[in-house]
Protein backbone atom coordinates (compact mmCIF):
# COMPACT_ATOMS: atom_id res chain seq x y z
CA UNK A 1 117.72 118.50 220.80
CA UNK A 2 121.35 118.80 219.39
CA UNK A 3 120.42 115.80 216.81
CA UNK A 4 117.11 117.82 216.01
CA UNK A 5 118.85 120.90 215.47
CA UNK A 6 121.93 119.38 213.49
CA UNK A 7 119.05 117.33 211.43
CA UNK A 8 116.67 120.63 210.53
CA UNK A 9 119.88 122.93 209.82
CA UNK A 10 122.19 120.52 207.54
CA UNK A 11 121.23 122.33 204.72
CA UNK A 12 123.07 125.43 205.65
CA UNK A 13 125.74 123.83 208.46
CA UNK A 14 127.92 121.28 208.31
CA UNK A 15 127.85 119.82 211.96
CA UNK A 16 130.63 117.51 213.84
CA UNK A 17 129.51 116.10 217.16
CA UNK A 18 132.06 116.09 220.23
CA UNK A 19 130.67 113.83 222.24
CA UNK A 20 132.52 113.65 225.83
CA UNK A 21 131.51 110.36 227.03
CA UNK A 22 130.04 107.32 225.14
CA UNK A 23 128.55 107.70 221.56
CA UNK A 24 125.56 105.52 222.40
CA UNK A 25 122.74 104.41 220.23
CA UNK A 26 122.03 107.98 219.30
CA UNK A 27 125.37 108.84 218.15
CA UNK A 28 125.54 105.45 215.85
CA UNK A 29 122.55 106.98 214.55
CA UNK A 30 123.80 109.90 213.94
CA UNK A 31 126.64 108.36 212.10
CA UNK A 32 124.57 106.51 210.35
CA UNK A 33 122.91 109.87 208.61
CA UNK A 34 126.14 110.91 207.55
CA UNK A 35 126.84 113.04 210.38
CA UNK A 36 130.52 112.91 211.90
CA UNK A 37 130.41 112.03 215.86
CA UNK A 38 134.11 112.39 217.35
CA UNK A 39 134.33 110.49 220.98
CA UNK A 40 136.23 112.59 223.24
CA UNK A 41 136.98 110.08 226.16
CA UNK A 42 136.83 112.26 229.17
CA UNK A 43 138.16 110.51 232.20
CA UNK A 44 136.85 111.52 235.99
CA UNK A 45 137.63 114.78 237.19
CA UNK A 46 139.21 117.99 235.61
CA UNK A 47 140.18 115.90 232.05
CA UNK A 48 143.34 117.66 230.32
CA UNK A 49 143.58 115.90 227.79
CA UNK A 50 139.65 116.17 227.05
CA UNK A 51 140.35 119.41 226.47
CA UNK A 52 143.26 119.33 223.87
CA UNK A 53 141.01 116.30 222.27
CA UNK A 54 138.55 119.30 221.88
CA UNK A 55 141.37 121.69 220.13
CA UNK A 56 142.80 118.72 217.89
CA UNK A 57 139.11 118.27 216.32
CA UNK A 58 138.83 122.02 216.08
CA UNK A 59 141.81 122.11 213.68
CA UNK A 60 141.01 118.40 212.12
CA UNK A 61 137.43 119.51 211.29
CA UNK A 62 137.99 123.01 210.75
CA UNK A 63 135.13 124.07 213.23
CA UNK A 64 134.42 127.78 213.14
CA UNK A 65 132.02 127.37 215.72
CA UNK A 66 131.19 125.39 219.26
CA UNK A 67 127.67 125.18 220.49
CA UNK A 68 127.79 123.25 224.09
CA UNK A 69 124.88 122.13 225.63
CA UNK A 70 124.77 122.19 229.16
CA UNK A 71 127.80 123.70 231.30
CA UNK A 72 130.21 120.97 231.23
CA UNK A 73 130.40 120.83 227.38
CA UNK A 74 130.50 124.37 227.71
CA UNK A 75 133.97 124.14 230.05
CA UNK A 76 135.65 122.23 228.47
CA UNK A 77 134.47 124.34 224.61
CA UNK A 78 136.04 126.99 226.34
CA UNK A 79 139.23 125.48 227.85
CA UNK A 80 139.58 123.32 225.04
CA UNK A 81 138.92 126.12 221.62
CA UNK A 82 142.48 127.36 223.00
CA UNK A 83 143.89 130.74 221.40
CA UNK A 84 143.19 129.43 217.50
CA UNK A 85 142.25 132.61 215.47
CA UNK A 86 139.33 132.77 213.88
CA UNK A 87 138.59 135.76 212.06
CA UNK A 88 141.05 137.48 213.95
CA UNK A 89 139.54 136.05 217.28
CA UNK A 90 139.12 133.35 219.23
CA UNK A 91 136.66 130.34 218.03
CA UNK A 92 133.08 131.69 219.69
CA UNK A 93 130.75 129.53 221.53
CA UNK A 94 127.17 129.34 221.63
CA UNK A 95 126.37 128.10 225.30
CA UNK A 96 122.97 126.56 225.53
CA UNK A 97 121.47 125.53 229.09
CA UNK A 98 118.91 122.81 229.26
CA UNK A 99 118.69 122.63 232.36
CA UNK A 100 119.41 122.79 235.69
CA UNK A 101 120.80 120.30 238.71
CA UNK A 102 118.48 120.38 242.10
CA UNK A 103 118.93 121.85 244.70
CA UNK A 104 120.30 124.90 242.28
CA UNK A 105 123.27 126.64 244.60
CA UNK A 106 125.12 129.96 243.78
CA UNK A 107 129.10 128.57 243.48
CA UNK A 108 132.16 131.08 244.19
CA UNK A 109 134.39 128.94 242.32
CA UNK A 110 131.88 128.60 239.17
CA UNK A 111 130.92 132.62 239.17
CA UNK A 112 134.79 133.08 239.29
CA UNK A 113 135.12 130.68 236.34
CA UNK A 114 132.17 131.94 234.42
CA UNK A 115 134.15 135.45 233.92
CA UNK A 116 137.45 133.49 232.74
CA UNK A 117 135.30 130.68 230.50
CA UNK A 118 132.69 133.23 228.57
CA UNK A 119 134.45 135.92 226.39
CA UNK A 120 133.23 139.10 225.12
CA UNK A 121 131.79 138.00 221.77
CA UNK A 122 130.61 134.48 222.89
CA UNK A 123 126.83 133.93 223.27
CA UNK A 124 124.14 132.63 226.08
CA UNK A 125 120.91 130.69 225.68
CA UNK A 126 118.29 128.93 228.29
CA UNK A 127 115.42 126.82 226.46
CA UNK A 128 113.38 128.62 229.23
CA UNK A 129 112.56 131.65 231.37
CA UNK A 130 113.23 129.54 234.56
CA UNK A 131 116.57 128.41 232.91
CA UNK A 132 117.45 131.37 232.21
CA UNK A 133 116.81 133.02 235.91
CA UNK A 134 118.86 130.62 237.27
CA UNK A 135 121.87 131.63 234.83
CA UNK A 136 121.73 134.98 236.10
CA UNK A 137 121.26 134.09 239.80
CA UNK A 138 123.80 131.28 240.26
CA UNK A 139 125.83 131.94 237.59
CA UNK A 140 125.78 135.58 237.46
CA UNK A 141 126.15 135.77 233.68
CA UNK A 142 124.29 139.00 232.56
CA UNK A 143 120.89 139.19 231.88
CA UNK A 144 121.77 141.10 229.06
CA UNK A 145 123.60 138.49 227.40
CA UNK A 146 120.80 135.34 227.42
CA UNK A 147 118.56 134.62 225.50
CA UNK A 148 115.94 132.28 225.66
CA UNK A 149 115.25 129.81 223.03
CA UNK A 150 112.49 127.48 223.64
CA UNK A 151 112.91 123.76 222.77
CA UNK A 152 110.38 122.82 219.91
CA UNK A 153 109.62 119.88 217.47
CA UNK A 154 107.92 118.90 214.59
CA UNK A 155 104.30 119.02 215.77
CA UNK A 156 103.35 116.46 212.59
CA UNK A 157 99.87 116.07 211.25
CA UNK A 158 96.93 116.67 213.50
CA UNK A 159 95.90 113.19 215.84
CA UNK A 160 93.60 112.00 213.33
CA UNK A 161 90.04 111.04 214.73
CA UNK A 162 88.83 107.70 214.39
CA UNK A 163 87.14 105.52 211.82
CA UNK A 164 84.06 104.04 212.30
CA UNK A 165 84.59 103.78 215.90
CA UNK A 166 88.90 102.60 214.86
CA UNK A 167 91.17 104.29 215.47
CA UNK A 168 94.21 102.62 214.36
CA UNK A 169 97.30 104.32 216.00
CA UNK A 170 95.43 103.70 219.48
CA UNK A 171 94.72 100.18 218.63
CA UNK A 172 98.32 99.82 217.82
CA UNK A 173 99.55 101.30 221.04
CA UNK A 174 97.09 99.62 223.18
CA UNK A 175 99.11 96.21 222.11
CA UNK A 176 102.13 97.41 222.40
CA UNK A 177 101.29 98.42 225.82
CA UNK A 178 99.23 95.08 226.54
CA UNK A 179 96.21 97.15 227.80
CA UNK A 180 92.54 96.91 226.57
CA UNK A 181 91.14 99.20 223.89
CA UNK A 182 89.00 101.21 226.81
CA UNK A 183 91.41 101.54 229.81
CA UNK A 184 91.93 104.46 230.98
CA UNK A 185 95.71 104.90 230.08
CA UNK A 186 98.24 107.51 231.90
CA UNK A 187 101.84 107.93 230.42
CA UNK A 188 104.91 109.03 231.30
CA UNK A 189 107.87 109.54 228.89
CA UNK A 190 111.17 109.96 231.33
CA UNK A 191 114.62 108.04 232.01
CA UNK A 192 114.45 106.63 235.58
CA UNK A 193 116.30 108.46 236.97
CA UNK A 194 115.81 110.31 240.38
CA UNK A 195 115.21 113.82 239.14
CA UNK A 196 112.33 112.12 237.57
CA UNK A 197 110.86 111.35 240.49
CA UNK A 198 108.72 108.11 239.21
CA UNK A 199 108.17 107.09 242.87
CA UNK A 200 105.65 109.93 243.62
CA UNK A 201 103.78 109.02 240.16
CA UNK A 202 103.84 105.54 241.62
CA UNK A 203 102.38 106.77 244.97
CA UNK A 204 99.85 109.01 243.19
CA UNK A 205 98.30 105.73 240.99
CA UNK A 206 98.20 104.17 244.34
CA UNK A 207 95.68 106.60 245.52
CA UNK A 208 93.84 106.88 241.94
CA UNK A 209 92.87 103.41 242.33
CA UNK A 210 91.94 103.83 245.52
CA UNK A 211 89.79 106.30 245.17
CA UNK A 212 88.24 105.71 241.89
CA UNK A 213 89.57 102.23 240.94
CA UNK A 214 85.70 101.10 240.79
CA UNK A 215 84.57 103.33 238.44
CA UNK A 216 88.19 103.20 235.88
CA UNK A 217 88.47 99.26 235.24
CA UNK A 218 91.53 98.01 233.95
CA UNK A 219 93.32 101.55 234.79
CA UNK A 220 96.94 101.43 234.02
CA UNK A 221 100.12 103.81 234.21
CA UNK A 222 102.35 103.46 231.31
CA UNK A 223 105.91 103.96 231.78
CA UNK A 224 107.89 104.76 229.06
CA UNK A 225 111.68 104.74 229.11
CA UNK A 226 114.55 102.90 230.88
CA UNK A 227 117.65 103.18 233.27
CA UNK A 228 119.56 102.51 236.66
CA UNK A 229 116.31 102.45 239.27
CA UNK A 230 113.78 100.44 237.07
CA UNK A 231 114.22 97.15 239.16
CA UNK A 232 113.85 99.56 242.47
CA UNK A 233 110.63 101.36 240.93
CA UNK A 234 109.53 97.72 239.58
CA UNK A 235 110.07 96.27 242.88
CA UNK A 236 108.28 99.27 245.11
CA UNK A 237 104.80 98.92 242.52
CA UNK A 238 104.82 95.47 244.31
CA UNK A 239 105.13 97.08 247.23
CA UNK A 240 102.26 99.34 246.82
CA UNK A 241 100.00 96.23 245.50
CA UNK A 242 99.49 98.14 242.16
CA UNK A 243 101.91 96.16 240.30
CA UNK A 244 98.82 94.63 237.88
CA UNK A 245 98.42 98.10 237.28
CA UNK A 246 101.66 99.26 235.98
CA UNK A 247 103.33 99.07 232.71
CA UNK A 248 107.15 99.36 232.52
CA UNK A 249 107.66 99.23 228.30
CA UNK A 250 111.31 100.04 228.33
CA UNK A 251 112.87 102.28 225.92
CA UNK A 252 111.13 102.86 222.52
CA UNK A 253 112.41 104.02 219.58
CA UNK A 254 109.80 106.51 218.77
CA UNK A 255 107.82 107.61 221.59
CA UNK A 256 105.20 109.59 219.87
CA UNK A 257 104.09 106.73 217.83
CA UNK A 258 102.41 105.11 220.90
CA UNK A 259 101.26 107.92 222.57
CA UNK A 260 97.98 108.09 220.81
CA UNK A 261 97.16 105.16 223.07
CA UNK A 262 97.37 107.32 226.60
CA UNK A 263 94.72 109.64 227.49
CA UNK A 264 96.13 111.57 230.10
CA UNK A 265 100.32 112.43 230.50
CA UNK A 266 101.83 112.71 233.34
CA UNK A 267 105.18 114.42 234.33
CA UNK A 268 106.00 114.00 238.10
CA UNK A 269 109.92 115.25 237.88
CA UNK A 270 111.49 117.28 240.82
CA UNK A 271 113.42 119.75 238.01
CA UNK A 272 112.83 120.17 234.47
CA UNK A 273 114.32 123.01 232.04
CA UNK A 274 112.00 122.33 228.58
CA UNK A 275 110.72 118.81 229.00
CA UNK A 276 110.78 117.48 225.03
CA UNK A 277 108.09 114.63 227.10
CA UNK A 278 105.47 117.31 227.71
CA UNK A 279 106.06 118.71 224.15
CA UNK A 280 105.49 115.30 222.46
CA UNK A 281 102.02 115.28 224.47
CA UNK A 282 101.24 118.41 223.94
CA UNK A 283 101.46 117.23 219.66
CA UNK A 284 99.07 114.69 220.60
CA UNK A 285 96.34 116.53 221.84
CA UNK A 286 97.07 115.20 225.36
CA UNK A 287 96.23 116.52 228.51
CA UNK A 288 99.47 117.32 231.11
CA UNK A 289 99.43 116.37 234.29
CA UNK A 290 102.71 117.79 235.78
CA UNK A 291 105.14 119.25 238.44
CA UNK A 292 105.17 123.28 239.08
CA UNK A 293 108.49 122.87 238.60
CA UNK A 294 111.61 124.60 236.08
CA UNK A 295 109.96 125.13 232.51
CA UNK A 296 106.67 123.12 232.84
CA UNK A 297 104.36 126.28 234.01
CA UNK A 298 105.86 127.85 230.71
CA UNK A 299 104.47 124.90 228.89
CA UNK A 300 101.44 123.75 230.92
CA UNK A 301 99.01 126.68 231.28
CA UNK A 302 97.02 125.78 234.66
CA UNK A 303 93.36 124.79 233.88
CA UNK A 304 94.04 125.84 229.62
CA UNK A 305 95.90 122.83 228.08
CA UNK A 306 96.46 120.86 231.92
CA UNK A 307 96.81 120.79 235.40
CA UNK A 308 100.00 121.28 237.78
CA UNK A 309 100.78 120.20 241.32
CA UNK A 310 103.50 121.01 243.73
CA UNK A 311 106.92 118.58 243.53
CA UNK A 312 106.81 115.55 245.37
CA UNK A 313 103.02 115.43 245.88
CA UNK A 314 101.49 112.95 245.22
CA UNK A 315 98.48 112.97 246.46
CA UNK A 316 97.76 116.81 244.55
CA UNK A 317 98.70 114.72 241.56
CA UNK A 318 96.34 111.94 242.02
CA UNK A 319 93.26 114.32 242.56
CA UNK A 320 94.45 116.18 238.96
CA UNK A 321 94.57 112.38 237.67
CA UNK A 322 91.06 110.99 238.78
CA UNK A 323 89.72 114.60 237.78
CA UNK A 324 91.09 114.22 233.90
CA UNK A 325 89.94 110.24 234.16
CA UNK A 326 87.08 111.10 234.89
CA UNK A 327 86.14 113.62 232.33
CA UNK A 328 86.55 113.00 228.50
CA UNK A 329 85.21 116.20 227.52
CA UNK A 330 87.80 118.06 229.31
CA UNK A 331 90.36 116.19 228.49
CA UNK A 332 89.63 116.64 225.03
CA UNK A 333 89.46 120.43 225.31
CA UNK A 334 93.16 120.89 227.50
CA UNK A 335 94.62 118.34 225.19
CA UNK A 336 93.29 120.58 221.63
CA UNK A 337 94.64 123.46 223.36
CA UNK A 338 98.05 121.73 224.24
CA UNK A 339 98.48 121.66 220.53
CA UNK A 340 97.57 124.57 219.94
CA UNK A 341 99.61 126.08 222.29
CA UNK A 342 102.82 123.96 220.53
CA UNK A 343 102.12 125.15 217.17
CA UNK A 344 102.14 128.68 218.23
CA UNK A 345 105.40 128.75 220.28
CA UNK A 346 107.49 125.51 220.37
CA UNK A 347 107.91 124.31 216.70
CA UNK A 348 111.03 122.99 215.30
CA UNK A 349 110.80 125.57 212.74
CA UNK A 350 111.17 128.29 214.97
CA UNK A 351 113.99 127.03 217.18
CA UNK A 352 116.12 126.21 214.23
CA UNK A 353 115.56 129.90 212.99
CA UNK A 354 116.67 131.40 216.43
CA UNK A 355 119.54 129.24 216.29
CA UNK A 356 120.53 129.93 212.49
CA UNK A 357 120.39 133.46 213.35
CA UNK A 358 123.24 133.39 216.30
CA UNK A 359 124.88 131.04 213.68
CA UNK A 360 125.40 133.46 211.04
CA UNK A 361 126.20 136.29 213.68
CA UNK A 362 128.63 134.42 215.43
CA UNK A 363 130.21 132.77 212.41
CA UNK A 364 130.31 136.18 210.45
């Protein structure tokens, strides 16, 4: 979302990246549009000399202003901007949450910190209500001072319908996901990673096929993304004996490009803030299928544009699932008013005017 934001806003902003850890494929491609990316090398623990890395590119770069996403950028942007003037003051911050670890506890040490880290004229956002709740209860940063911003994106051209019975983009997913043109197709966008929870979305398939695995030939859940606990998730679809009827694709470069190939998307995480995943299925016209959890209710509008289940169950999931399978003309009507839904409150064009607006109040 940085990247996006940085991307829409170049016009008006010149942006320098302070990345703490590694640049990674995103960063080169940042570079690559011209954008400067500065690696900060943060070693383990409390990092010192992270933090004067942070005041040395201040003064290289001539930054005026720090946006951190997430609280740990956000530390060490505020242990790191020093006492430099700027316009008489010190550098603000624009503090953006994304979201939020689980289980969410109330710290001592953090509250204490907060009223040290965050001075008078920096600023707050949460890309969600639920974000921002939890910055006022386990935080305790005033209400008064946050502001939500909701994530958004380009929403691009309307899914076109097909022609003459093709429709091209589908057909071109459909390989790439080595599926037949009629499966029934479920997706899900995510890292593996445990907050993810791709274990209950494996145990929920499980019971799809079970039930209705007679009447949805050649059913298969699409995984896209990668990380640390694909060979454990691989390994526990054998497990389950649905392996045949699970796709692990890997990381993609552009994820919406095969998405016109699902017909139902699923999101099965245990915590989300805004999830950019639902968004890019919400521009297709998809259904949702997702987790009551963080910002998805503030996305997913129960029974409008998709259904939601409880964390962690898996078999509330699978009965949304077989219910969605089963029924093109309702998934037809959630997913049109998914999109709809998108292009009326999470465009790209409106979160980079929110932003631009604490830009130019912050900056002066």
């Amino acid at each position: 979302m940085a990247a996006q934001i940085a991307r829409g806003l170049r016009g008006r902003y010149r942006f320098v990246f302070l990345v703490l850890d590694g640049v990674g494929p995103l960063g080169e491609q940042l570079r690559s549009e011209g954008f400067e990316v500065v690696e900060l090398h943060r070693r383990p623990g409390v990092d010192r000399r992270a933090m004067r890395a942070v005041r040395a590119a201040v003064r290289a770069h001539g930054i005026g202003l720090l946006h951190a996403h997430q609280y740990t950028p956000f530390f060490y942007a505020s242990t790191g901007r020093g006492p430099l003037p700027f316009r008489g003051r010190r550098i603000p911050i624009l503090f953006t949450e994304h979201g939020r670890h689980t289980p969410d506890r109330r710290s001592t040490k953090r509250v204490l910190a907060n009223k040290l880290l965050l001075a008078k004229h920096d600023r707050v956002t949460a890309v969600s209500g639920f974000v921002r709740q939890a910055l006022i209860d386990n935080e305790a940063i005033s209400a008064g001072r946050i502001e939500t911003i909701y994530n958004g994106i380009d929403p691009g051209p309307q899914p076109p319908e097909a022609v003459d019975g093709i429709d091209a983009a589908r057909a071109a997913a459909r390989e790439a996901f080595g599926v037949d043109a009629d499966a029934p197709v479920v997706v899900q966008a995510a890292r593996f990673h445990p907050v993810k929870d791709h274990a209950t979305a494996l145990r929920a398939w499980r019971l799809v096929l079970e039930a209705r695995g007679d009447t949805l030939p050649g059913a298969r859940l699409v995984f896209l993304g990668d990380g640390p606990l694909r060979g454990e998730l691989e390994a526990l679809s054998e497990q389950l004996g649905i392996a045949e009827a699970v796709r692990f694709v890997g990381r993609v470069p552009d994820v919406r490009a095969l998405l016109p190939g699902a017909d139902v998307a699923m999101l099965s995480s245990l915590s989300e803030g805004l999830s950019v995943s639902l968004l890019e299925a919400m521009a297709a016209s998809l259904p949702v299928v997702a987790t009551d959890v963080g910002g998805n209710p503030e996305l997913v509008v129960e029974g409008e544009t998709g259904l939601l289940a409880p964390r962690g169950d898996a078999e509330a999931l699978a009965m949304h699932l077989t219910a969605l399978l089963s029924d093109p003309p309702r998934r037809q009507t959630l997913g049109s008013a998914g999109r709809a839904r998108l292009l009326q409150h999470f465009t790209a064009e409106q979160m980079h005017t929110a932003y631009a607006q604490h830009y130019d109040a912050l900056l002066g």
